[in-house]
Protein backbone atom coordinates (compact mmCIF):
# COMPACT_ATOMS: atom_id res chain seq x y z
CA UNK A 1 150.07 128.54 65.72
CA UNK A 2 147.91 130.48 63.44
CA UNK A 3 147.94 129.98 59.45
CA UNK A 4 148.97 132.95 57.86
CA UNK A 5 149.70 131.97 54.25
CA UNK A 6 153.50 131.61 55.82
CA UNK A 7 153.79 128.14 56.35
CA UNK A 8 156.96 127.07 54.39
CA UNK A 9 158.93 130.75 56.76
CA UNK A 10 157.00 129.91 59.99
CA UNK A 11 158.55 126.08 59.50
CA UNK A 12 162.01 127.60 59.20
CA UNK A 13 161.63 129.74 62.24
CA UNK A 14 159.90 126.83 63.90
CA UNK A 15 162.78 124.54 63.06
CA UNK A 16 165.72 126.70 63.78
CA UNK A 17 163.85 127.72 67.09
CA UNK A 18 163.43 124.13 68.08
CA UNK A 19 167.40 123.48 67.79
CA UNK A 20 168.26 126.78 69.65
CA UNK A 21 166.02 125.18 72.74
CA UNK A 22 167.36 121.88 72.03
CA UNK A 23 170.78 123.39 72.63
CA UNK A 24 169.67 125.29 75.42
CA UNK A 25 168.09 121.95 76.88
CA UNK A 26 171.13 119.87 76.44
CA UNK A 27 173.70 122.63 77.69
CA UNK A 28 171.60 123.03 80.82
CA UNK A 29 171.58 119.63 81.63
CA UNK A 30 175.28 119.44 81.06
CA UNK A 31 176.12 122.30 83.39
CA UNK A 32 173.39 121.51 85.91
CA UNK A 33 171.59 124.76 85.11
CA UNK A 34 167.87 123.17 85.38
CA UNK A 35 164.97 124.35 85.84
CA UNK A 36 164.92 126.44 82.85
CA UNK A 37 162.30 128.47 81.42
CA UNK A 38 162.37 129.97 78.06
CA UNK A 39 159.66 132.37 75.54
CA UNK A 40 159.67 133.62 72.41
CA UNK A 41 159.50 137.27 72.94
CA UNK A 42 160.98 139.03 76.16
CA UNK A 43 157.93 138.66 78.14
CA UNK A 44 159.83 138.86 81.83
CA UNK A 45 156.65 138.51 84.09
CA UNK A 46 155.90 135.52 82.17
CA UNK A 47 158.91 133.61 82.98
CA UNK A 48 159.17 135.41 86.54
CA UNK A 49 155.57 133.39 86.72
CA UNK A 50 156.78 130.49 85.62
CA UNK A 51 159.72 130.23 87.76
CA UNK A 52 158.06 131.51 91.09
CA UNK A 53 155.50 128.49 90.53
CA UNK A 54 158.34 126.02 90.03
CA UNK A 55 159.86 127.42 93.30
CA UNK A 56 156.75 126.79 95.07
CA UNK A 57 156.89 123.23 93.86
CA UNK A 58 154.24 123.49 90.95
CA UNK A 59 154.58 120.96 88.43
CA UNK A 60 156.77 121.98 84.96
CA UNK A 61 152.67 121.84 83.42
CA UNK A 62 152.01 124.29 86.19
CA UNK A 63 154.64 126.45 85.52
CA UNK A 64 154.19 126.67 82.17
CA UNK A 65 150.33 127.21 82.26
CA UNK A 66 151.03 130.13 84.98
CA UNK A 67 153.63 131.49 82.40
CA UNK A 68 150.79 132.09 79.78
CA UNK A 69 148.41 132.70 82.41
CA UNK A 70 150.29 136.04 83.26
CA UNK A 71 150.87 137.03 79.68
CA UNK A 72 147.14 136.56 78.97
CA UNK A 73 146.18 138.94 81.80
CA UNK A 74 148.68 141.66 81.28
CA UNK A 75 147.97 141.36 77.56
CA UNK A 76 151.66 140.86 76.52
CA UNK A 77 152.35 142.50 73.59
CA UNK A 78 148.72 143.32 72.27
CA UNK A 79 148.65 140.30 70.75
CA UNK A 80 148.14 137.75 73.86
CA UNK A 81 144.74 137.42 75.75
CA UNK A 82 141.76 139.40 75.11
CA UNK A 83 140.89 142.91 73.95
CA UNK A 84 144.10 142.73 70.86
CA UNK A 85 143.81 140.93 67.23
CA UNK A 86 139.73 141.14 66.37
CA UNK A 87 138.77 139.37 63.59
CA UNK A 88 137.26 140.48 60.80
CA UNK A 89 133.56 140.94 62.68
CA UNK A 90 135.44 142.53 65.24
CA UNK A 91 135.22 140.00 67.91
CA UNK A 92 138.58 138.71 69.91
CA UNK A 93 138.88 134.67 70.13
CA UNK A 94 141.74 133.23 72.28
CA UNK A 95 143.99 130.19 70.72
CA UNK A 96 146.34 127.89 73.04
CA UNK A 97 148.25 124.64 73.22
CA UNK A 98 149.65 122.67 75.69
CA UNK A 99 152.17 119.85 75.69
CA UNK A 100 153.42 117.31 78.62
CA UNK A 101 156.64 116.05 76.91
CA UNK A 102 156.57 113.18 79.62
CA UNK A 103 153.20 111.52 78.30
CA UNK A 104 153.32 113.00 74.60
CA UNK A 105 149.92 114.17 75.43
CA UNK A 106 148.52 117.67 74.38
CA UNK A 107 145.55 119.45 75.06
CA UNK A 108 144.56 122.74 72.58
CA UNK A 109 141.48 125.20 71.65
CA UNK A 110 140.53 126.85 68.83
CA UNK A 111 138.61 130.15 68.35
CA UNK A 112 137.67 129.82 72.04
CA UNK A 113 134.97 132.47 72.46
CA UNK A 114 133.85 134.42 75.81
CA UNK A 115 136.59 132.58 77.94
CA UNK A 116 139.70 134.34 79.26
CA UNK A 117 142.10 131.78 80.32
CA UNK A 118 143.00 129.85 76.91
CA UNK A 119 145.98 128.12 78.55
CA UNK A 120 144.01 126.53 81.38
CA UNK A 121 140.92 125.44 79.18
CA UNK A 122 143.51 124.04 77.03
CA UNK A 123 145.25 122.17 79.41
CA UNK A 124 141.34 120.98 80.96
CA UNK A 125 141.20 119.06 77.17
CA UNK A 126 144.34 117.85 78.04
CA UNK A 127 143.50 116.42 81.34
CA UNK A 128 140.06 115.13 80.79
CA UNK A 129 139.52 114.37 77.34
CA UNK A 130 140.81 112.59 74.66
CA UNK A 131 140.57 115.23 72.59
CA UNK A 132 143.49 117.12 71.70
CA UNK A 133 141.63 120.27 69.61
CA UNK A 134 138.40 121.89 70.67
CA UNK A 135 136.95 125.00 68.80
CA UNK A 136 134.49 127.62 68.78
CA UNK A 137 131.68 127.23 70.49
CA UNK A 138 132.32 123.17 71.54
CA UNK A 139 135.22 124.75 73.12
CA UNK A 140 133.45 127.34 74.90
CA UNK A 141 130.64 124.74 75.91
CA UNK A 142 133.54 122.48 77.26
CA UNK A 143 135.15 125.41 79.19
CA UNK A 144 131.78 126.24 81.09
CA UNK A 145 131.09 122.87 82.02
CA UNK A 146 134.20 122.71 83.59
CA UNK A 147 134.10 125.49 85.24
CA UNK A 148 135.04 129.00 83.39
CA UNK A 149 133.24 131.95 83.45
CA UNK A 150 131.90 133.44 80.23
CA UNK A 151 133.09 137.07 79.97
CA UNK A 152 133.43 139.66 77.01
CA UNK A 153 136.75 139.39 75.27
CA UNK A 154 136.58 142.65 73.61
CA UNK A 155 137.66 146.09 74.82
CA UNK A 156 137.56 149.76 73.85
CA UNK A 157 140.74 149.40 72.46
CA UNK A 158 140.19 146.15 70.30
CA UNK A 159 136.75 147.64 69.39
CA UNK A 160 138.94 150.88 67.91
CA UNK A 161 141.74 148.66 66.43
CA UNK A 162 138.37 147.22 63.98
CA UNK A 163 137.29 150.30 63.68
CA UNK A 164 140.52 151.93 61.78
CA UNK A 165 141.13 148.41 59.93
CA UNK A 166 137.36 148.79 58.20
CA UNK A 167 137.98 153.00 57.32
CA UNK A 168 141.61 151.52 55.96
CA UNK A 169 139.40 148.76 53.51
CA UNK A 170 140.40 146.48 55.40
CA UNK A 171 144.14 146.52 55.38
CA UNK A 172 145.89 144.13 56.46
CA UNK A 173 144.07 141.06 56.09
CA UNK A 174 144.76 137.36 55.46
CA UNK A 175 142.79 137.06 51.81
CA UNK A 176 145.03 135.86 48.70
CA UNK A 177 144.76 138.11 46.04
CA UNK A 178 143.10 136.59 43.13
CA UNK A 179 141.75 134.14 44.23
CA UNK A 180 138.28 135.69 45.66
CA UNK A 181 136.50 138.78 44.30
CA UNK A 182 136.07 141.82 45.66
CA UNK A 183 140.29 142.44 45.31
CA UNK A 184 140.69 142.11 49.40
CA UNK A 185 143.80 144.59 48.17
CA UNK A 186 141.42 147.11 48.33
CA UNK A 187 138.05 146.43 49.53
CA UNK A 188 136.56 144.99 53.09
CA UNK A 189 134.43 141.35 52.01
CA UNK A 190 132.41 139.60 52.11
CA UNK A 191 134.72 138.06 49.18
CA UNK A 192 133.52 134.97 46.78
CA UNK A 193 135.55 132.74 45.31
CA UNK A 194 137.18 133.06 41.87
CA UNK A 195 137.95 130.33 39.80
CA UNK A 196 141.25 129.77 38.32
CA UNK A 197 142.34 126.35 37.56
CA UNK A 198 146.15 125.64 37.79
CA UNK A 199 146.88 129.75 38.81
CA UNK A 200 150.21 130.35 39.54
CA UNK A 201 149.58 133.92 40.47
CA UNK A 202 152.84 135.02 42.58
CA UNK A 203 152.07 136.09 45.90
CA UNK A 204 154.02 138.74 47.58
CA UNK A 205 154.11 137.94 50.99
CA UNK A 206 155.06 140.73 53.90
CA UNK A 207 158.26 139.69 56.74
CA UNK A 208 157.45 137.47 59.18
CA UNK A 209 157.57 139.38 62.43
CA UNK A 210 156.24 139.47 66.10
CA UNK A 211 152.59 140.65 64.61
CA UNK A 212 152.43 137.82 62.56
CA UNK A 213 154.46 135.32 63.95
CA UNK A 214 153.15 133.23 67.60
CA UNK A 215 152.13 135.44 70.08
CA UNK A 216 153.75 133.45 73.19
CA UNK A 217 155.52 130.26 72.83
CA UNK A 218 157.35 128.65 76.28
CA UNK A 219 159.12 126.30 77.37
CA UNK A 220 159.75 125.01 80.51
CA UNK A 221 162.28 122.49 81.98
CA UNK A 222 162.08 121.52 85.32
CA UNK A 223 165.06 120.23 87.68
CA UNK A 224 164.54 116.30 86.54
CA UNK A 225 164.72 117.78 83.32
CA UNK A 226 160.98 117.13 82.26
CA UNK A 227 159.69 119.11 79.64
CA UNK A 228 156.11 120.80 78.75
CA UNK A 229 154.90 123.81 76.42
């Protein structure tokens, strides 16, 4: 999940989101409707991915990296996989998590540079580290040694989406008001920090939506009922 200055409405979302699949879970089980594969956003070839590897016997980890896997090639939504969301230099960098609820264990990069397939260099942490974060560059480093290929992340369309955000002075961005000078209201950075002791400047804060909310979140149950995500 990405911090957006949202934390206290993402943790809402997040909660009333985890009872919804709880439901889900526990009405499935009830009615014998497992396996059962669920996202946050109607991403169909992502579950169709998920499913079809769970039909071929993959593993509920499987199924669920596949699931991303196919959302971070077809670049679901502009917001998954590479060439959408640069950063402020313009560059795209990939986030991911992955969770075996059998074994509690989890696996996750950070700001993963020059490497396509977030989910599966995610789940590599998972598998053969004891690491459960890697980021930047150690997380790029990791992903080659075990195995991905570097390639650019960017495309002509990300490239242009940077492009229009620095001629609009850089609006949107992520900067609190305030609290670093030049006002990032109005002007692109780089911003310094301003001092104010005990502010309680009120932020306005914009509607938590699918551009600023998770980009894909799933969940996948498989006929024993095991979980992952």
């Amino acid at each position: 999940v990405k911090a957006t200055g949202h934390q206290l409405g993402n943790s809402t979302m997040g909660l009333k989101a985890l009872a919804v699949l709880l439901l889900l879970w526990c009405q499935a089980r009830c009615n014998d409707k497992l396996p059962l594969v669920i996202n946050t956003w109607p991403f169909v070839d992502a579950n169709k991915g998920a499913v079809e590897t769970l039909c071929n016997n993959g593993s509920y980890l499987d199924a669920v990296e596949k699931g991303c896997s196919v959302c971070e090639v077809e670049q679901c939504g502009g917001s998954v996989g590479y060439g959408g969301s640069p950063d402020e230099t313009g560059n795209t960098t990939l986030d991911a998590m992955i969770m075996d609820g059998e074994t509690h264990d989890v696996g996750s990069v950070g700001c993963l540079k020059e490497i396509k397939s977030a989910i599966s260099v995610a789940r590599s942490v998972m598998e053969h580290t004891t690491e459960t974060l890697l980021v930047g560059e150690d997380a790029t480093r990791f992903a080659v040694d075990m195995g991905f290929k570097k390639e650019n992340l960017s495309t002509n369309h990300s490239i242009e989406i940077w492009k229009k955000w620095l001629q609009n002075h850089c609006q949107p961005n992520y900067w609190k008001p305030g609290t670093v000078t030049p006002d990032p209201t109005s002007s692109c950075g780089p911003y310094k920090p301003v001092n104010k002791a005990g502010s309680k400047e009120k932020i306005k804060r914009p509607p938590i939506d699918r551009y600023n909310h998770d980009t894909i979140g799933m969940i996948v149950v498989d006929k024993d009922g095991r979980i992952a995500c």
